[in-house]
PDB file of N, CA and C in Angstrom:
ATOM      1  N   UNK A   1       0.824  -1.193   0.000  1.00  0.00           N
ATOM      2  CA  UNK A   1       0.000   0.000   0.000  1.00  0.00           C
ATOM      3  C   UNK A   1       0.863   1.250   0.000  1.00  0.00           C
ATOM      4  N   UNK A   2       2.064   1.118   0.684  1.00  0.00           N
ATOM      5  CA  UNK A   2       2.940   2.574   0.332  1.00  0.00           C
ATOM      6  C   UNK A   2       3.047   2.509  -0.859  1.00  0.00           C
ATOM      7  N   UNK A   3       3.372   1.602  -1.206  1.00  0.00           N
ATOM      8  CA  UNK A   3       4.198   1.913  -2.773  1.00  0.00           C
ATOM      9  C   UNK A   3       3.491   2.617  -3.874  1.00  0.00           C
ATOM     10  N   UNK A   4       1.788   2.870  -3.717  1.00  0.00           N
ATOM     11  CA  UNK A   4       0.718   2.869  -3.904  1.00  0.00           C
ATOM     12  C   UNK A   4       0.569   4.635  -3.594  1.00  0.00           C
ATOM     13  N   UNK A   5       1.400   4.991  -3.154  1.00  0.00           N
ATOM     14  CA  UNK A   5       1.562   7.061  -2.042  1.00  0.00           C
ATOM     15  C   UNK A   5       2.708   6.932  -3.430  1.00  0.00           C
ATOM     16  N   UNK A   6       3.622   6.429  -3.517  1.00  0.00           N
ATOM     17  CA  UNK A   6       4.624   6.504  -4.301  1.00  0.00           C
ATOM     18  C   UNK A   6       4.233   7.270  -5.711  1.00  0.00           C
ATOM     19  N   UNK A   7       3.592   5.690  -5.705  1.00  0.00           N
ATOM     20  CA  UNK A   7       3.362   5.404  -7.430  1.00  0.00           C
ATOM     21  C   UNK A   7       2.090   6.841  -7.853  1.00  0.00           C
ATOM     22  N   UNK A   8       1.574   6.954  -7.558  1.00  0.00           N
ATOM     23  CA  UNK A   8       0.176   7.979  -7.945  1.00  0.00           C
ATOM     24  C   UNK A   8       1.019   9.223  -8.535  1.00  0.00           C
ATOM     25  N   UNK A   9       1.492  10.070  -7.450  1.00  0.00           N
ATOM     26  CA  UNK A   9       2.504  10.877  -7.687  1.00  0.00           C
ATOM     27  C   UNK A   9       3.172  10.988  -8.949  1.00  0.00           C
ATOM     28  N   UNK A  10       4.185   9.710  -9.237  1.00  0.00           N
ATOM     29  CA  UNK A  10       4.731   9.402 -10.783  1.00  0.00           C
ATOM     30  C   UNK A  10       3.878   9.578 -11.662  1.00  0.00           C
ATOM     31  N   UNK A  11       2.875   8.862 -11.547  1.00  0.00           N
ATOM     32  CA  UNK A  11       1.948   8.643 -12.704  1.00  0.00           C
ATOM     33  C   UNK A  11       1.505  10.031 -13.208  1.00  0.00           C
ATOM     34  N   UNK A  12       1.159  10.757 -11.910  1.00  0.00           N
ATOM     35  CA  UNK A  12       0.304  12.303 -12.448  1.00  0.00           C
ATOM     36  C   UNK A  12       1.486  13.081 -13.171  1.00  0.00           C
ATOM     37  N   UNK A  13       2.700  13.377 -12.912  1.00  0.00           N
ATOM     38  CA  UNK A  13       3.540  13.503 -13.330  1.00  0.00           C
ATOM     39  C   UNK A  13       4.218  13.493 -14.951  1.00  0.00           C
ATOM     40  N   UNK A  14       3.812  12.013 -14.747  1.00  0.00           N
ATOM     41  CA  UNK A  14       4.561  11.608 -16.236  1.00  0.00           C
ATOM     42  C   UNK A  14       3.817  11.751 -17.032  1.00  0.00           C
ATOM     43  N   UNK A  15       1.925  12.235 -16.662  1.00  0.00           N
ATOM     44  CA  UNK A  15       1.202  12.383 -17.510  1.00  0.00           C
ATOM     45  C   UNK A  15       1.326  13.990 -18.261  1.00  0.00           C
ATOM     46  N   UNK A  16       1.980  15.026 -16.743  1.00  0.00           N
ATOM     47  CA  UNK A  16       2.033  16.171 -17.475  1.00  0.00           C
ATOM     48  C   UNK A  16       3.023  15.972 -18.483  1.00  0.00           C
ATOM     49  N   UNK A  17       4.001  15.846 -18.016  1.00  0.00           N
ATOM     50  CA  UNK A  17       4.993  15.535 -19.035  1.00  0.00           C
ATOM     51  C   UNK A  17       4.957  15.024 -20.198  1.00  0.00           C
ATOM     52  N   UNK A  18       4.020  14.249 -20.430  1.00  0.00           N
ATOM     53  CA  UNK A  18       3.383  13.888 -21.898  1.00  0.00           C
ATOM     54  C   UNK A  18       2.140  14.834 -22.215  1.00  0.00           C
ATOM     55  N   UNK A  19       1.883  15.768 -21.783  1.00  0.00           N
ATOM     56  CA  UNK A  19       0.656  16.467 -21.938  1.00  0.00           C
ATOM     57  C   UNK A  19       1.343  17.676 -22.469  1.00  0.00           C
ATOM     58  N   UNK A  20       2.661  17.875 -21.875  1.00  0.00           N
ATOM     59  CA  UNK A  20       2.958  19.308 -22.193  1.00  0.00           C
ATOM     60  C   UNK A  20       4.073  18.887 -23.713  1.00  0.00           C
ATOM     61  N   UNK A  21       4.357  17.877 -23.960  1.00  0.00           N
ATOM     62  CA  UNK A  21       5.322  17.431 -25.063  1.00  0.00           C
ATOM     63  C   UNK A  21       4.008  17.333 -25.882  1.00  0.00           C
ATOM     64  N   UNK A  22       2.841  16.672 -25.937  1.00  0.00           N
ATOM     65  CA  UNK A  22       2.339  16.834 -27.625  1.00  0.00           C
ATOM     66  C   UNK A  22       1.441  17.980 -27.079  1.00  0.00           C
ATOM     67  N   UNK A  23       1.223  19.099 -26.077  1.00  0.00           N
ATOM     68  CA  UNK A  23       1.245  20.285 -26.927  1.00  0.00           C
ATOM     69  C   UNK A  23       1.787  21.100 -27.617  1.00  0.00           C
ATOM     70  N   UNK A  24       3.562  20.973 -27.253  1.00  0.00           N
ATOM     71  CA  UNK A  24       4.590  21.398 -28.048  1.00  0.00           C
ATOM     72  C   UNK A  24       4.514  20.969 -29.092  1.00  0.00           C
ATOM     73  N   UNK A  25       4.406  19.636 -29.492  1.00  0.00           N
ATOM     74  CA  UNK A  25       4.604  19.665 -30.505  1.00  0.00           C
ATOM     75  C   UNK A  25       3.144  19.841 -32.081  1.00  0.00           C
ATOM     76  N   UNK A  26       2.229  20.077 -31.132  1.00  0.00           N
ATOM     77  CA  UNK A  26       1.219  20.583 -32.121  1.00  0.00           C
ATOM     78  C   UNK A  26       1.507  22.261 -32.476  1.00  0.00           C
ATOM     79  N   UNK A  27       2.018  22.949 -31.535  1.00  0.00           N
ATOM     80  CA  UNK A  27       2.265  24.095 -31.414  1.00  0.00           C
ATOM     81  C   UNK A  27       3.274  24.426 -32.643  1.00  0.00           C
ATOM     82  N   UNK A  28       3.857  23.634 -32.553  1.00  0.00           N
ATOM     83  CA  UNK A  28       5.870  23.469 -33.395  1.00  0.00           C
ATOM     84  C   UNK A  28       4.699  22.967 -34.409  1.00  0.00           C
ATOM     85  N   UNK A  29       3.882  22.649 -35.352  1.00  0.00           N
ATOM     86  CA  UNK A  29       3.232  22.417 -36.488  1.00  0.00           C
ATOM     87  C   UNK A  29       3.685  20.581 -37.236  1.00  0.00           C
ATOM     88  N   UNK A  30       4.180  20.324 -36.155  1.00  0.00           N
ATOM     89  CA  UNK A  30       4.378  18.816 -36.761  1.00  0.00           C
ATOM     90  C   UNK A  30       3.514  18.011 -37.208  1.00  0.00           C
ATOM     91  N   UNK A  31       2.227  18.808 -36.936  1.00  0.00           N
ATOM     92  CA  UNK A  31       0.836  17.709 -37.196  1.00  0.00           C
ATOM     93  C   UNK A  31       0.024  18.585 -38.472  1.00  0.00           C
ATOM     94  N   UNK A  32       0.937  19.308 -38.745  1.00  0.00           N
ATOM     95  CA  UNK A  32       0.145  20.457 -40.048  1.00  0.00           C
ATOM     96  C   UNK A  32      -0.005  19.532 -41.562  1.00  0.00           C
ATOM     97  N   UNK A  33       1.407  19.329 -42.063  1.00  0.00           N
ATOM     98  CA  UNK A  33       1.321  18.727 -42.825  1.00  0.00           C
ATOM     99  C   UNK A  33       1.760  17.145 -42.873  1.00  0.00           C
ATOM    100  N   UNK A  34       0.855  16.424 -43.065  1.00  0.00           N
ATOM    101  CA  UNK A  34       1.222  14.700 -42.806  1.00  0.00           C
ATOM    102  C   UNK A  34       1.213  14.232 -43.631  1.00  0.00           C
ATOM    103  N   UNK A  35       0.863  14.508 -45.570  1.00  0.00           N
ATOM    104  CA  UNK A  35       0.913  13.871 -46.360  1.00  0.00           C
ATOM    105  C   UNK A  35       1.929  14.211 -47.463  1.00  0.00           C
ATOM    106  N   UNK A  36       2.785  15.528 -46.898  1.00  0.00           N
ATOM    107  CA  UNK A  36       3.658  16.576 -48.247  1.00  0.00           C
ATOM    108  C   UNK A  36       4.830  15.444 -47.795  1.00  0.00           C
ATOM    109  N   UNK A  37       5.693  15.069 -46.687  1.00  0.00           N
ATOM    110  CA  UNK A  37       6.992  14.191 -46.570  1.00  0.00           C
ATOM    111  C   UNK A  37       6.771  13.318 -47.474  1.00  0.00           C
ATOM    112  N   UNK A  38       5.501  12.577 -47.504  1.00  0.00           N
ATOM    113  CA  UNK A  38       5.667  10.968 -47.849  1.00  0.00           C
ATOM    114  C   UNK A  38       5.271  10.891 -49.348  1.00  0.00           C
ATOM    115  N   UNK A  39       4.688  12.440 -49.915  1.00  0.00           N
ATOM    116  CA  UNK A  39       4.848  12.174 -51.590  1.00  0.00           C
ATOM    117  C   UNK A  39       6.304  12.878 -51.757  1.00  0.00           C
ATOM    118  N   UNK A  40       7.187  13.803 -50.926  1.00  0.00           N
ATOM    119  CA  UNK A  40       8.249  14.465 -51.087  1.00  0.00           C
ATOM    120  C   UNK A  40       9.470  13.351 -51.158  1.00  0.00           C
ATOM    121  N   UNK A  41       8.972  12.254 -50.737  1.00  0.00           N
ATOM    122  CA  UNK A  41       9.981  10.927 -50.408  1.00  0.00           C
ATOM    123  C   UNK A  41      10.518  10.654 -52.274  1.00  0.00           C
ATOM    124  N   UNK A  42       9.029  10.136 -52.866  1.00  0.00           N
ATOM    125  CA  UNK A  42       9.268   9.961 -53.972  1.00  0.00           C
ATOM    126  C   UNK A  42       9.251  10.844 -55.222  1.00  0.00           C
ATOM    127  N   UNK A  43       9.526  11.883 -54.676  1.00  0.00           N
ATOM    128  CA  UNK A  43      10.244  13.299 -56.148  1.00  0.00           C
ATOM    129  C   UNK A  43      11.167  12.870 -55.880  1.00  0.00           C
ATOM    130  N   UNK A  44      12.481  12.480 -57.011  1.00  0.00           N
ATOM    131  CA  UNK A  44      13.794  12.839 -57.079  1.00  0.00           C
ATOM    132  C   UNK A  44      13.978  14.072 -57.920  1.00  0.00           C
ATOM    133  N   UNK A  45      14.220  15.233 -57.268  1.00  0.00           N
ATOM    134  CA  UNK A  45      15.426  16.087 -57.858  1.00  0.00           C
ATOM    135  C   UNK A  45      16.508  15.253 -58.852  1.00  0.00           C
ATOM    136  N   UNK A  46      16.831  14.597 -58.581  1.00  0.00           N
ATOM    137  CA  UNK A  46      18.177  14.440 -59.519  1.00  0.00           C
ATOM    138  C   UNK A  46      18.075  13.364 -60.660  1.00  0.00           C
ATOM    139  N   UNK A  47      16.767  13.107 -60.650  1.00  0.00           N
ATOM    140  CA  UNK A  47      16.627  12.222 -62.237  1.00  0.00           C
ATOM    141  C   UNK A  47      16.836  13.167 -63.105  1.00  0.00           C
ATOM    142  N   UNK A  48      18.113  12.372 -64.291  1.00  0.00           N
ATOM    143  CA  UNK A  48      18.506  12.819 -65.048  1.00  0.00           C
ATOM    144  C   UNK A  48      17.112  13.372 -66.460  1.00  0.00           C
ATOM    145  N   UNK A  49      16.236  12.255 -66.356  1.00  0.00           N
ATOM    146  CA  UNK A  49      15.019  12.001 -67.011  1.00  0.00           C
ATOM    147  C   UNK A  49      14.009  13.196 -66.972  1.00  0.00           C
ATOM    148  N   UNK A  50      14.211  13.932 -65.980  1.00  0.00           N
ATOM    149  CA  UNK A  50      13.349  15.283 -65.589  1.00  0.00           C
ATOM    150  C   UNK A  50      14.284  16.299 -66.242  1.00  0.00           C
ATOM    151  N   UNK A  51      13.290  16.994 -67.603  1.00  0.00           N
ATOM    152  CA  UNK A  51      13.886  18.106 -68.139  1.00  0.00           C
ATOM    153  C   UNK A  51      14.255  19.407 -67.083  1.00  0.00           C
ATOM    154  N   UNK A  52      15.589  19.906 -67.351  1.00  0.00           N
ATOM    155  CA  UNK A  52      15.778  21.178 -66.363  1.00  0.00           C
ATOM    156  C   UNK A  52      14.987  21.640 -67.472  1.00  0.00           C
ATOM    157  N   UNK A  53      14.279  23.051 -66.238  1.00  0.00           N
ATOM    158  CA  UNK A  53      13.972  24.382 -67.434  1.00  0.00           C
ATOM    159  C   UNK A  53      14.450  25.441 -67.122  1.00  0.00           C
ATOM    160  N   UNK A  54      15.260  25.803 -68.603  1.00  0.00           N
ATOM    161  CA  UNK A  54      16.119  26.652 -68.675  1.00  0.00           C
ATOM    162  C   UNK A  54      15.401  28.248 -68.507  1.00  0.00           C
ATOM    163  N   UNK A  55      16.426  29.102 -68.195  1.00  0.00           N
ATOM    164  CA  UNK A  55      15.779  30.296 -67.814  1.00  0.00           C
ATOM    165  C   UNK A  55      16.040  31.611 -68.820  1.00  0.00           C
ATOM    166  N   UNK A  56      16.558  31.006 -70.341  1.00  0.00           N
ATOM    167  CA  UNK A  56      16.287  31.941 -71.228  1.00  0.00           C
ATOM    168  C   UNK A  56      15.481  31.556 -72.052  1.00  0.00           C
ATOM    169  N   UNK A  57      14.844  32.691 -72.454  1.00  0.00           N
ATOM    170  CA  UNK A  57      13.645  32.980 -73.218  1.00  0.00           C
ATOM    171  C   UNK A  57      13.585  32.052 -74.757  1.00  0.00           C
ATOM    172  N   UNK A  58      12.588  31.885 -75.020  1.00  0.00           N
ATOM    173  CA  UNK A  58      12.231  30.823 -76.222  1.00  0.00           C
ATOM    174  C   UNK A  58      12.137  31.528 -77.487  1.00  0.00           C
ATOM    175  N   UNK A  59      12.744  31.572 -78.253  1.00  0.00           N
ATOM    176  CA  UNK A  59      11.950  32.405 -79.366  1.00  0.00           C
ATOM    177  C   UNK A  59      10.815  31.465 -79.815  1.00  0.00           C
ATOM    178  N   UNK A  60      10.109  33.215 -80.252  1.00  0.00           N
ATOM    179  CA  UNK A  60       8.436  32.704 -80.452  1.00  0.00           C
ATOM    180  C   UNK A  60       8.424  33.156 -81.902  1.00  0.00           C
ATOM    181  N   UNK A  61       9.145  33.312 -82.249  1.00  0.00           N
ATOM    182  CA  UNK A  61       8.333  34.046 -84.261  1.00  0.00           C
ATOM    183  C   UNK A  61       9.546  33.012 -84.616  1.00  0.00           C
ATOM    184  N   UNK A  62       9.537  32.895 -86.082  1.00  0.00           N
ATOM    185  CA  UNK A  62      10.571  32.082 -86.785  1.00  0.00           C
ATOM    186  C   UNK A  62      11.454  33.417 -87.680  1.00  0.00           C
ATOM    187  N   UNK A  63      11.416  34.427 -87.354  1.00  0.00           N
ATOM    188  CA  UNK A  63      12.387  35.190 -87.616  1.00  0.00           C
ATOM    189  C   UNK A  63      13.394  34.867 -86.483  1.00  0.00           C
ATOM    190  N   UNK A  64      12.832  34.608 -85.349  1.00  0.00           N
ATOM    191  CA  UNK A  64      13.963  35.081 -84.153  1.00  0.00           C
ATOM    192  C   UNK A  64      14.585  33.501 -84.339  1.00  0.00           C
ATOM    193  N   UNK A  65      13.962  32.448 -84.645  1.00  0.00           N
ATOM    194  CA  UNK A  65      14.766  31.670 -84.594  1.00  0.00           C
ATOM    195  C   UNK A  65      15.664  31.141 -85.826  1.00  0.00           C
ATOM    196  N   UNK A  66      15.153  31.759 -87.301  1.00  0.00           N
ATOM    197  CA  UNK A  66      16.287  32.352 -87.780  1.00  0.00           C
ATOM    198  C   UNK A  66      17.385  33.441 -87.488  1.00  0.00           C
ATOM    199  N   UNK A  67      17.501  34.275 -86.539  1.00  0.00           N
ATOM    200  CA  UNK A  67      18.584  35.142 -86.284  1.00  0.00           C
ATOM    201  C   UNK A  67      19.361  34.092 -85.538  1.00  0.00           C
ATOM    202  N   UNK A  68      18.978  32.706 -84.956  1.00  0.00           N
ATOM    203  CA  UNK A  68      20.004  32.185 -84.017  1.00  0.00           C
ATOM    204  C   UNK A  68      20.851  31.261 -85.080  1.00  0.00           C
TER     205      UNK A  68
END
């Protein structure tokens, strides 16, 4: 039955302590987005297969792309 004075104590305890960690961490936004990581997993950046796009201008008339 002491152990019982002990134990209660801990328990209320360890509950704040888990009470005040996932309000932090709802606060800190860890629960905002849950589905952007796990399609972000499978984009590779570095497939060669994915056109870069370049950042000069296209010619649009076929004069301009006769002047090149």
């Amino acid at each position: 039955m002491d152990a019982l004075y002990m134990l209660i104590p801990i328990a209320i305890g360890v509950m704040f302590v888990i009470v005040i960690a996932f309000i932090y961490t709802v606060k800190s936004g860890q629960y905002d987005d849950l589905e952007g990581p796990a399609h972000r997993i499978l984009m590779d950046d570095d497939d060669p297969r994915i056109p870069h796009q370049s950042t000069e201008p296209q010619p649009t008339s076929p004069s301009d792309k006769l002047k090149e």
